[in-house]
Protein backbone atom coordinates (compact mmCIF):
# COMPACT_ATOMS: atom_id res chain seq x y z
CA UNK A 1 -0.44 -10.36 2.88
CA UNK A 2 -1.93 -7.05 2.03
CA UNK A 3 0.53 -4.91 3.74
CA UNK A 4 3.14 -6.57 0.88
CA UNK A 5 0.57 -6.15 -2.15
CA UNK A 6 0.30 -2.55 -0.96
CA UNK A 7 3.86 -2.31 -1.43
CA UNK A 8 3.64 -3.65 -4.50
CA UNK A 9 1.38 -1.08 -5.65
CA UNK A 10 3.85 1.59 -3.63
CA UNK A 11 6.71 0.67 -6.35
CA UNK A 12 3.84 0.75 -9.11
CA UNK A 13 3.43 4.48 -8.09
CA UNK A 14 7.12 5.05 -8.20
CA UNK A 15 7.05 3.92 -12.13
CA UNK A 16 3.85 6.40 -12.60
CA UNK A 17 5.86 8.97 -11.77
CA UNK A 18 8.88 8.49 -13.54
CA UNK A 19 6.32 8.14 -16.59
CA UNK A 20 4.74 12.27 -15.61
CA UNK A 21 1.76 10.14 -14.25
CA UNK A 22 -0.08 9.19 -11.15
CA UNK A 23 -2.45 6.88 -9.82
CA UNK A 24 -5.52 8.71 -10.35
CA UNK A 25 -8.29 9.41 -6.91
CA UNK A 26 -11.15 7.22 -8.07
CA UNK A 27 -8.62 3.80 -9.30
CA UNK A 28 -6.67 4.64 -5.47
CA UNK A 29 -10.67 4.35 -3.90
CA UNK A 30 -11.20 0.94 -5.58
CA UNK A 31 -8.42 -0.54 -4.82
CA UNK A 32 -8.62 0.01 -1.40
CA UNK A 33 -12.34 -1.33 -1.55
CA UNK A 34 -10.92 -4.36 -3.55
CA UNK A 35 -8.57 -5.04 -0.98
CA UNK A 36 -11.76 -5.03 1.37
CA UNK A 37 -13.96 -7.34 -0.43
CA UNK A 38 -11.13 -10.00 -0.91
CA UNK A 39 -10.78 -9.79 2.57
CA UNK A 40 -14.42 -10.63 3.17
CA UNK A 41 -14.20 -13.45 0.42
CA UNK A 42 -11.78 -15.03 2.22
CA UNK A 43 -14.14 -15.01 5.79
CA UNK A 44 -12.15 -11.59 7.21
CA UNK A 45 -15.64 -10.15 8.43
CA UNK A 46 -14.02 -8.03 11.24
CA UNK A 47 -11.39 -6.93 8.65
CA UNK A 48 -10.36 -2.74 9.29
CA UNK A 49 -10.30 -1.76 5.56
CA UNK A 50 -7.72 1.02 6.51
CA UNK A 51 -5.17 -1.45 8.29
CA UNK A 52 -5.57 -3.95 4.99
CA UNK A 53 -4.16 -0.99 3.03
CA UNK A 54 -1.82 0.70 5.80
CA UNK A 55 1.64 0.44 4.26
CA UNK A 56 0.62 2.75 1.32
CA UNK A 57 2.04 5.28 0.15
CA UNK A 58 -0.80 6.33 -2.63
């Protein structure tokens, strides 16, 4: 489930650009970590924070 909302956020990147934007360092950080704690909200304790957000591309 994260790999696809990583994805999701890989196409949201794609529209950045086209706009002469990015997705800034510090909004890229926490939502990684967001991905994290929804993981351990939903009892993931042993969850790898880097293989929650693995597909991305940001």
């Amino acid at each position: 489930m994260t790999q696809a909302a990583a994805e999701e956020f890989n196409a949201l990147e794609a529209e950045f650009d086209a706009a002469g934007s990015e997705i800034e360092t510090v909004a890229r950080e926490e939502i990684g970590g967001d991905f994290w704690f929804i993981s351990q909200a939903d009892g993931f304790e042993d969850a790898d924070a880097e293989k929650l957000i693995a597909t991305r591309e940001w």
